[in-house]
Protein backbone atom coordinates (compact mmCIF):
# COMPACT_ATOMS: atom_id res chain seq x y z
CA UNK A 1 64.93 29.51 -5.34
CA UNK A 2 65.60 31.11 -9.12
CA UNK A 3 67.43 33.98 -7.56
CA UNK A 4 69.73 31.26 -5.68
CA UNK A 5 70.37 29.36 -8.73
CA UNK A 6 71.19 32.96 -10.03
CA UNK A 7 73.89 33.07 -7.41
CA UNK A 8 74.98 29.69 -7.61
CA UNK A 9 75.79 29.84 -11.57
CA UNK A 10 77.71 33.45 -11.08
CA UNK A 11 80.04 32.25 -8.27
CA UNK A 12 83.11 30.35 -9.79
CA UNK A 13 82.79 28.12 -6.75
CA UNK A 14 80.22 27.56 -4.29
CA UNK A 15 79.76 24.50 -1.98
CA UNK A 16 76.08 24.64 -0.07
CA UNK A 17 76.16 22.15 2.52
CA UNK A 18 72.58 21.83 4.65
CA UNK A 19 72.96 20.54 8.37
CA UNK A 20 70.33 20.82 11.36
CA UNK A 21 71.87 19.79 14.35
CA UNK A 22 70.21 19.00 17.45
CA UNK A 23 70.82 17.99 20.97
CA UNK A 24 67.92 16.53 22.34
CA UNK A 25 67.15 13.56 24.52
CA UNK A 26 63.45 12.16 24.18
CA UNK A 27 61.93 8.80 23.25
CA UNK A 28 59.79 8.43 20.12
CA UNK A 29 58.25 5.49 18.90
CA UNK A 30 58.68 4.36 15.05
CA UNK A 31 56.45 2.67 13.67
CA UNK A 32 57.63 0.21 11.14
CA UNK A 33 56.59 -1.56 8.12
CA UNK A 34 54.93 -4.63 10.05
CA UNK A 35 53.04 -1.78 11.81
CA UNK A 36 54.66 -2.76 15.66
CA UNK A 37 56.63 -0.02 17.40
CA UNK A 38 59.90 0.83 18.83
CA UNK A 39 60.95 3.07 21.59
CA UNK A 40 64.11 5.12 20.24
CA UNK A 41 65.93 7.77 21.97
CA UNK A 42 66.85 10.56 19.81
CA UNK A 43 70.86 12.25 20.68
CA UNK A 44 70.60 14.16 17.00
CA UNK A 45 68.85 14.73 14.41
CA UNK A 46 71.22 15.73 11.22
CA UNK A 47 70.34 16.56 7.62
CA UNK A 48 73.13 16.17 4.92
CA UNK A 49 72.95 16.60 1.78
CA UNK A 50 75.85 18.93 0.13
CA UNK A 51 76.32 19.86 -3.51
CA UNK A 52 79.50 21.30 -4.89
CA UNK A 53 79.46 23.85 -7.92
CA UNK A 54 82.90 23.55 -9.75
CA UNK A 55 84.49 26.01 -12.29
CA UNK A 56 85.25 23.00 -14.57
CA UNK A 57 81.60 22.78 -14.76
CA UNK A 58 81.14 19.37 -12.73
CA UNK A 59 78.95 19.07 -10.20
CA UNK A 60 79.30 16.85 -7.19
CA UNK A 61 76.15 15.47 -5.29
CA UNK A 62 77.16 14.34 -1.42
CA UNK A 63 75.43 11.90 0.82
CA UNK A 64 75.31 9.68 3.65
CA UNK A 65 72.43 7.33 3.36
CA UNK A 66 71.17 5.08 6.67
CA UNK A 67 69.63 2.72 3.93
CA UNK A 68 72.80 2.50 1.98
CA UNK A 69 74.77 2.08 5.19
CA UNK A 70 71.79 -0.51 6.76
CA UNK A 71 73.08 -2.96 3.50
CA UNK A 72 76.38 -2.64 3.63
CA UNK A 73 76.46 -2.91 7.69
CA UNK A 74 74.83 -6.30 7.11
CA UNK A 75 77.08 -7.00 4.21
CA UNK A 76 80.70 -6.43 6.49
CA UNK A 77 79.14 -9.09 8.29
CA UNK A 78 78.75 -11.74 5.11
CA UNK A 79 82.07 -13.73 4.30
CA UNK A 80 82.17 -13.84 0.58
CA UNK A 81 85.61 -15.94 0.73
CA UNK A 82 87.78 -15.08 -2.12
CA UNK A 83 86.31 -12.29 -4.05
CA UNK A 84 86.84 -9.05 -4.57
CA UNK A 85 83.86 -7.44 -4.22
CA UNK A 86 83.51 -8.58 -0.58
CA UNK A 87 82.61 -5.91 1.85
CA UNK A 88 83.44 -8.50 4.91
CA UNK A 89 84.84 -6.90 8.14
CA UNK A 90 85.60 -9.01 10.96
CA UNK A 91 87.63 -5.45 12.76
CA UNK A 92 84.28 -3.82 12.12
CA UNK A 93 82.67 -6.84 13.23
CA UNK A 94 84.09 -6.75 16.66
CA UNK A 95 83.47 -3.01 16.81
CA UNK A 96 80.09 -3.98 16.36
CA UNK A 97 80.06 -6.42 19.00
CA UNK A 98 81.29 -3.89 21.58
CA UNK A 99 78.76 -1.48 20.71
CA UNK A 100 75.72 -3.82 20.77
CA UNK A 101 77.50 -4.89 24.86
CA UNK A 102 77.64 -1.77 25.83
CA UNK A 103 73.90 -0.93 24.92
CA UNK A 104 73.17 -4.27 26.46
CA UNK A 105 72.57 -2.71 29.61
CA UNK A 106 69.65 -0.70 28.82
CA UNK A 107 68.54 -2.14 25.53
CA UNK A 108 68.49 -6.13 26.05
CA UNK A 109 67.87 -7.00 22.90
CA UNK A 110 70.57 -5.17 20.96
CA UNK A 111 73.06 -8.29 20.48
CA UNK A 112 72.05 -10.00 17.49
CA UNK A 113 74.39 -12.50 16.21
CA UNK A 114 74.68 -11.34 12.79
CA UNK A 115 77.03 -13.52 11.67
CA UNK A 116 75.24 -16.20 13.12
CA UNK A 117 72.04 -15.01 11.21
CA UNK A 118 74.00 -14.72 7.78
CA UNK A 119 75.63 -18.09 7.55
CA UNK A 120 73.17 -19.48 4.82
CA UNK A 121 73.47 -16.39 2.99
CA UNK A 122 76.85 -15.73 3.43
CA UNK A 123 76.99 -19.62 1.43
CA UNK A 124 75.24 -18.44 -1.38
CA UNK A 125 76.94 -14.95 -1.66
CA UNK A 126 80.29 -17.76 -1.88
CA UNK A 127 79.09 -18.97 -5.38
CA UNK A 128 76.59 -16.68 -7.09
CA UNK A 129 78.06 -12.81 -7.87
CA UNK A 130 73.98 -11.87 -7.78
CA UNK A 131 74.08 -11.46 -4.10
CA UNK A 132 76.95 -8.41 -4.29
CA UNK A 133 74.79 -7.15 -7.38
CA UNK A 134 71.49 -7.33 -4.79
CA UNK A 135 73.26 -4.81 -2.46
CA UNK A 136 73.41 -2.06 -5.09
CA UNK A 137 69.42 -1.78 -3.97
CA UNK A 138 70.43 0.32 -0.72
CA UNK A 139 71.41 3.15 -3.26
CA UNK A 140 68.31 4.21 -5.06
CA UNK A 141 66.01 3.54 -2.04
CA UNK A 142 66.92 5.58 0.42
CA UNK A 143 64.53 5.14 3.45
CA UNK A 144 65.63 2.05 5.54
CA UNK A 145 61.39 0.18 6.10
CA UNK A 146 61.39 1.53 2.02
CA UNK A 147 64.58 -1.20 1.82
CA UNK A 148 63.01 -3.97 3.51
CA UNK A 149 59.95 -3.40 2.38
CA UNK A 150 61.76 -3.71 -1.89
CA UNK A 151 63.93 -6.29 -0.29
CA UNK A 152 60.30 -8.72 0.00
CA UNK A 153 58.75 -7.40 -2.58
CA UNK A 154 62.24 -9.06 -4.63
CA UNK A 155 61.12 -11.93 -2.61
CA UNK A 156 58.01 -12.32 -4.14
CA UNK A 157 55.16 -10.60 -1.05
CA UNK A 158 53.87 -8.49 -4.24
CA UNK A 159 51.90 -6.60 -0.89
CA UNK A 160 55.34 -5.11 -0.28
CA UNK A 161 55.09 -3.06 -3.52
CA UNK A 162 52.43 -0.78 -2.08
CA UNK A 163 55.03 0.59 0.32
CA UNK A 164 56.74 2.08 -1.94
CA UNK A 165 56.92 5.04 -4.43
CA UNK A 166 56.41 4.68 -8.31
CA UNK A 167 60.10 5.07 -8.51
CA UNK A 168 61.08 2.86 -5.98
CA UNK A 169 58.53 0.46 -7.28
CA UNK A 170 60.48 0.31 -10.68
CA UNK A 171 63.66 -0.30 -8.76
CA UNK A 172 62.45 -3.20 -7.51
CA UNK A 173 61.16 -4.09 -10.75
CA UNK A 174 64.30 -3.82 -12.32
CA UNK A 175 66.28 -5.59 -10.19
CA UNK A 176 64.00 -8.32 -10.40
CA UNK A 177 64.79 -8.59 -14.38
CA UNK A 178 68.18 -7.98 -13.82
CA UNK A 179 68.49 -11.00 -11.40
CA UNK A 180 65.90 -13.22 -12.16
CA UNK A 181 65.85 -14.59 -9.11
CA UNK A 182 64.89 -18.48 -8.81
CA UNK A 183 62.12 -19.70 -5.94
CA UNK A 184 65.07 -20.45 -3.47
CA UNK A 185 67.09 -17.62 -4.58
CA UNK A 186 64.02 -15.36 -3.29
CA UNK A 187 63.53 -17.48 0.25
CA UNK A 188 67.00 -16.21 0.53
CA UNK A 189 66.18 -12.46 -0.24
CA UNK A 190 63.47 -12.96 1.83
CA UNK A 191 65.67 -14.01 4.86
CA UNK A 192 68.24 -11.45 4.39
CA UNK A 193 65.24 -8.79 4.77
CA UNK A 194 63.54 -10.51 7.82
CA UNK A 195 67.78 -10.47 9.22
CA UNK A 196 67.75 -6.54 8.49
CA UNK A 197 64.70 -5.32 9.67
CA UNK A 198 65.65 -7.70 13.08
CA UNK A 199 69.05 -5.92 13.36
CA UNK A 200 67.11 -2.20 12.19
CA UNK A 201 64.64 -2.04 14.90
CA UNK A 202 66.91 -4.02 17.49
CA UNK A 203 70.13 -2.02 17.08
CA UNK A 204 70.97 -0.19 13.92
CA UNK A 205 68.59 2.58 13.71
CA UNK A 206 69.43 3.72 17.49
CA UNK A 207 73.31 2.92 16.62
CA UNK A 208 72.91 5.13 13.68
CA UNK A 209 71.09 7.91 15.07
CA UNK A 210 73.63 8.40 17.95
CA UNK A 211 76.93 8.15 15.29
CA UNK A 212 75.47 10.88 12.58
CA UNK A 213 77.11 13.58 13.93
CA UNK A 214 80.21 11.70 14.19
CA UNK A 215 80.02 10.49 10.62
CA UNK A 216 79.35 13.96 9.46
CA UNK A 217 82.67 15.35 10.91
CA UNK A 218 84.71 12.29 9.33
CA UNK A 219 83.01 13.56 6.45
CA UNK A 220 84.66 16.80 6.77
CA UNK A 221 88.10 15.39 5.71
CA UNK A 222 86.46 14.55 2.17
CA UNK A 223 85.15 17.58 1.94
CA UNK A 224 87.82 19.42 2.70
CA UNK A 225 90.42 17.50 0.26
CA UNK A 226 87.54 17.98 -2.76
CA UNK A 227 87.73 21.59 -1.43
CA UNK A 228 91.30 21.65 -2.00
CA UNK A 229 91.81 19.59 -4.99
CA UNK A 230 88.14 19.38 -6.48
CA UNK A 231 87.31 18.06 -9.69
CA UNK A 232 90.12 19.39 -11.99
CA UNK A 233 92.34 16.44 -12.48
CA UNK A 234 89.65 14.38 -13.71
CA UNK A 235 87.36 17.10 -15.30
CA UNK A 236 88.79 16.83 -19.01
CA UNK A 237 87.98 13.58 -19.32
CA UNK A 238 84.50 13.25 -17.31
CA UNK A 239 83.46 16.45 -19.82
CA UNK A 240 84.52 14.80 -22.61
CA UNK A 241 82.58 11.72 -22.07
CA UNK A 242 79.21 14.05 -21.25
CA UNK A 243 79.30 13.17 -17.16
CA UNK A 244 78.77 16.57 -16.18
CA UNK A 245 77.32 15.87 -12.75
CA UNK A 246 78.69 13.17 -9.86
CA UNK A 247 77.80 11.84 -6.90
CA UNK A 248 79.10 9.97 -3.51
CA UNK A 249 77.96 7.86 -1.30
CA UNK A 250 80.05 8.40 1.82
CA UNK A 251 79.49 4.85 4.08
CA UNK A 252 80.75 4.21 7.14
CA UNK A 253 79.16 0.13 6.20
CA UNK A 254 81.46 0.69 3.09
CA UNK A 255 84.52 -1.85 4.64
CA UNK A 256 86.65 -2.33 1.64
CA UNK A 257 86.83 -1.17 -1.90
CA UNK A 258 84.06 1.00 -3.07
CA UNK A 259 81.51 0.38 -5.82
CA UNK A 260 81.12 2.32 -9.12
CA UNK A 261 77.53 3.19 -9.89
CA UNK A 262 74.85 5.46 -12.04
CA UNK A 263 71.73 7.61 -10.26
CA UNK A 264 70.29 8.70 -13.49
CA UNK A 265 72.41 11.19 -15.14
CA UNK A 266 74.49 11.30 -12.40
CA UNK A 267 77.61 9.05 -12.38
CA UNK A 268 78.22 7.73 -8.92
CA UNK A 269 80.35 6.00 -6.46
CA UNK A 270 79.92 4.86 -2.90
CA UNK A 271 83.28 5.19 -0.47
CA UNK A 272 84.18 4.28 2.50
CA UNK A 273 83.81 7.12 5.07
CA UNK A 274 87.43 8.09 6.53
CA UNK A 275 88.07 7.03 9.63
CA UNK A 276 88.08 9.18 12.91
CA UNK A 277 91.26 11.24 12.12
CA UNK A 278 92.12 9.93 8.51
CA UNK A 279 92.74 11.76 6.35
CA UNK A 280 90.70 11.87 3.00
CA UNK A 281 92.68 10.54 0.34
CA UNK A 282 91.68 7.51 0.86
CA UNK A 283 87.87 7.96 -0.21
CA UNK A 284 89.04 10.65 -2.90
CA UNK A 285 91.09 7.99 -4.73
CA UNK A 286 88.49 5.12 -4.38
CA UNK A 287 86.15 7.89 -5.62
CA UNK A 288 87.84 9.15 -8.71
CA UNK A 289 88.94 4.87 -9.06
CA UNK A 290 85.27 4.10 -9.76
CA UNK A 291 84.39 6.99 -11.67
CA UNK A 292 87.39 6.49 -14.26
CA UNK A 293 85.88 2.90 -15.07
CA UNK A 294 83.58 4.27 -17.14
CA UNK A 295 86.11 5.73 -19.46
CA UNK A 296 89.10 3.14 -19.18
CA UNK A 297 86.79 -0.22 -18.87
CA UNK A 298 86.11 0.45 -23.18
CA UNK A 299 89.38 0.63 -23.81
CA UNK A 300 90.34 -2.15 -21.95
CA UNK A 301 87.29 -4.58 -23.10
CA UNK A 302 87.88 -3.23 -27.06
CA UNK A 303 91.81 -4.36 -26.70
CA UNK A 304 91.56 -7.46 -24.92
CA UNK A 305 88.16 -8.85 -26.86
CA UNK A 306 86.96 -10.04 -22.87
CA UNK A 307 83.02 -10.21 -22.37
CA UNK A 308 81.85 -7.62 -20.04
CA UNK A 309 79.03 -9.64 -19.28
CA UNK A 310 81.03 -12.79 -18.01
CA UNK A 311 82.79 -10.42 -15.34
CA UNK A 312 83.11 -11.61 -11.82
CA UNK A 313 84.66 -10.26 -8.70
CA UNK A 314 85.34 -14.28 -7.38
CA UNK A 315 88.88 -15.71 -7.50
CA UNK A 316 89.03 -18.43 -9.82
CA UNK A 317 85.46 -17.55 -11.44
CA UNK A 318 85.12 -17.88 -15.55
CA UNK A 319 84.99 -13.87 -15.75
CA UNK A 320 87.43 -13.17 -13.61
CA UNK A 321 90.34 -12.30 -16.35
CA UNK A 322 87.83 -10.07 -17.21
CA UNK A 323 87.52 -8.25 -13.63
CA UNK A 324 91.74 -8.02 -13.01
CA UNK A 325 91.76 -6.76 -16.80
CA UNK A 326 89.61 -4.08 -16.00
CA UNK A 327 90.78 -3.26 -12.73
CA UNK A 328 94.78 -3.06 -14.20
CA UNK A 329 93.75 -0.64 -16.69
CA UNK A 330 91.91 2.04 -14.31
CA UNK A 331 94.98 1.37 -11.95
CA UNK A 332 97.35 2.49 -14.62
CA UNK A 333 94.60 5.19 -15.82
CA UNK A 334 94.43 6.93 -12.56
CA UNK A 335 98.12 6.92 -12.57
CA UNK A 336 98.55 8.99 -15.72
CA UNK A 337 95.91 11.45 -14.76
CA UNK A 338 97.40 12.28 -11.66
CA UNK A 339 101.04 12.09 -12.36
CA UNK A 340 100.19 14.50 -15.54
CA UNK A 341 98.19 16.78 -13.12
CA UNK A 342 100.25 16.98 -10.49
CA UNK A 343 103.59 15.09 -9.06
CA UNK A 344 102.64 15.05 -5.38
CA UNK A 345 98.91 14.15 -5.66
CA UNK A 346 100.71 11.73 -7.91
CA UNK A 347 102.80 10.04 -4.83
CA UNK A 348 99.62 10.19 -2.69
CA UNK A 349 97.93 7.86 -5.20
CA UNK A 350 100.95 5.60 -5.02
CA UNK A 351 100.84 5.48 -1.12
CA UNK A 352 96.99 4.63 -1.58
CA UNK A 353 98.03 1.84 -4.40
CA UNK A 354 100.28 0.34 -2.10
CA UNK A 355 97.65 -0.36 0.46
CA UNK A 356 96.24 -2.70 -1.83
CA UNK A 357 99.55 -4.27 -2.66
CA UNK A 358 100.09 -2.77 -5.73
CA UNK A 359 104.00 -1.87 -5.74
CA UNK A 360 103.63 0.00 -9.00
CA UNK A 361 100.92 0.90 -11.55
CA UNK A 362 103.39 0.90 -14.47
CA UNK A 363 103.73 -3.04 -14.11
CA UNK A 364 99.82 -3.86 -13.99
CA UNK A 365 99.64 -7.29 -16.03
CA UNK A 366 98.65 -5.44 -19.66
CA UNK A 367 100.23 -6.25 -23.15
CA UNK A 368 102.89 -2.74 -23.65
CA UNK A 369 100.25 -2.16 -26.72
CA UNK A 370 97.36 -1.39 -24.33
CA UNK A 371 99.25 -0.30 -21.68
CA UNK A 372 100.67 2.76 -24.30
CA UNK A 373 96.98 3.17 -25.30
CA UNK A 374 96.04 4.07 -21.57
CA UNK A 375 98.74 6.19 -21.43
CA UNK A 376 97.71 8.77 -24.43
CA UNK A 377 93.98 8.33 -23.18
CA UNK A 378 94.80 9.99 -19.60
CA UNK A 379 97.79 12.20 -20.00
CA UNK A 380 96.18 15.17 -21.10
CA UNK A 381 96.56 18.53 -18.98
């Protein structure tokens, strides 16, 4: 292992990615956190877990987490309404559908209505921003039972708690302070865990067991762009604020915009994965989109005097100047580090802007002031 790391740190670029691949077709039986079991026939078995060296001296962690994509697979099934932070899908819902009728066949009891299932928390998710802050879980707890398990623990069965690591156990606990979650609020939790581990051992583990491969390949298009462009448009200014190492969560649950996020020292963001012959701009701009909040959301909050604290993702919400504030200025951020990097990763950006009906970055609703103040923060070469 030393003599690795020896090689790693001489290359000027290395990218290590692990896979086991396996074609096998047997039955095993998992046995879950209420201690029943489930027949599950095994198509692959896949490890991923990639890390990129860079010469800018970044590093980028890569995963694809079934916990992470359990959450947000229930998630593109929960109609937020008006809010941005919604991860609702009803195209992926219908995908869904097909998939759970065409396993119908052999496994009767794939077809779980999730929608169905979600309606009384998809009414709460419509006027309290804790229930998109609750799905942020799924990333530091990455064994699916391990999920469910923190997901009742939130809920108040302290039993749960034994399930789970010392680190997972302070996950838990600090969600709980962060959400301080009232008696109803945790029935609620509590549902949405009994809904997940229904739709786990009825469906999703199988469903997601069968697709890793395929996510893996769709991967590849990431990869390969990250390959090709890397880390250097964006490395002068993630050095300068001391984030030295990234990470991605690539999600195929991930529907709509993707989420800006910390794993320790690690700066993080989960994507959605590209679709089967997409290309991977898509993810790579979403990617480097919630990585530059954390150096254009302080310049934006200083000018404007808005309360971080008060933000919120729903239309019409108190703190929702404070979201579209925000949001303008890493809009118009990303658009000075790429057009000062390069012209034509510049006009890729735009194409990816317009596909969230944003015409043009330059007229993002900002005072000229801040807007000039953006510009001199992200046009360095």
């Amino acid at each position: 292992g030393a003599r690795l790391l020896e090689i790693i740190r001489a290359e000027d670029y290395l990218e290590l990615t692990f896979k086991v691949y396996g074609s096998y077709s047997y039955e095993v039986r998992d046995t879950d956190i209420e201690g029943g079991t489930h027949p599950r026939e095994i198509g692959v078995t896949i490890a991923f877990s990639p890390v990129k060296f860079y010469p800018e001296g970044i590093t980028v962690e890569h995963r694809i987490s079934t916990a992470l994509d359990l959450m947000l697979h229930i998630y593109a099934h929960i109609d937020m309404g008006a809010n941005n932070a919604t991860n609702y899908d009803p195209g992926y819902i219908e995908k869904i559908k097909q998939a759970k009728m065409n396993e119908s066949s052999v496994y009767s009891d794939a077809a779980l209505d999730l929608e169905k299932e979600l309606a009384e928390i998809s009414d709460w998710a419509k006027r309290d921003m804790r229930v998109v802050r609750l799905a942020f879980m799924s990333a530091y707890i990455e064994d699916p039972w391990n999920l469910i398990a923190g997901l009742r623990a939130l809920a108040g069965q302290s039993d749960q708690m034994s399930r789970l690591s010392p680190t997972e156990q302070a996950t838990v606990t600090g969600f709980s302070r962060m959400l301080n979650l009232s008696m109803n609020d945790k029935r609620l939790v509590g549902l949405l865990a009994d809904i997940m581990y229904k739709e786990y051992t009825k469906f999703y583990s199988r469903h997601h067991s069968v697709m890793a491969l395929d996510y893996d390949d769709r991967a590849d298009a990431f990869r390969a762009l990250m390959t090709e462009v890397g880390v250097a448009a964006i490395a002068p200014y993630m050095k300068e604020a001391g984030f030295h190492n990234l990470k991605v969560w690539l999600s195929e649950g991930r529907r709509v915009a993707g989420w800006g996020l910390s794993d320790g020292s690690k700066v993080g963001a989960v994507v959605p994965l590209p679709e089967e012959g997409e290309d991977g701009y898509r993810a790579y701009f979403t990617f480097v989109h919630e990585i530059t909040h954390r150096l254009s959301d302080p310049i934006v909050l200083k000018a404007t005097g808005l309360d971080p604290s008060k933000r919120d993702t729903a239309h019409g919400s108190e703190g929702y100047e404070a979201h579209r504030a925000v949001e303008s200025g890493v809009i118009l951020a990303d658009y000075w580090i790429f057009k000062t990097y390069d012209e034509e990763l510049r006009d890729k950006y735009l194409e990816w802007c317009r596909s969230y009906s944003i015409s043009d970055p330059l007229l993002v609703p900002l005072d000229e002031a801040l807007k000039q103040e953006i510009r001199e923060a992200f046009s360095r070469r």
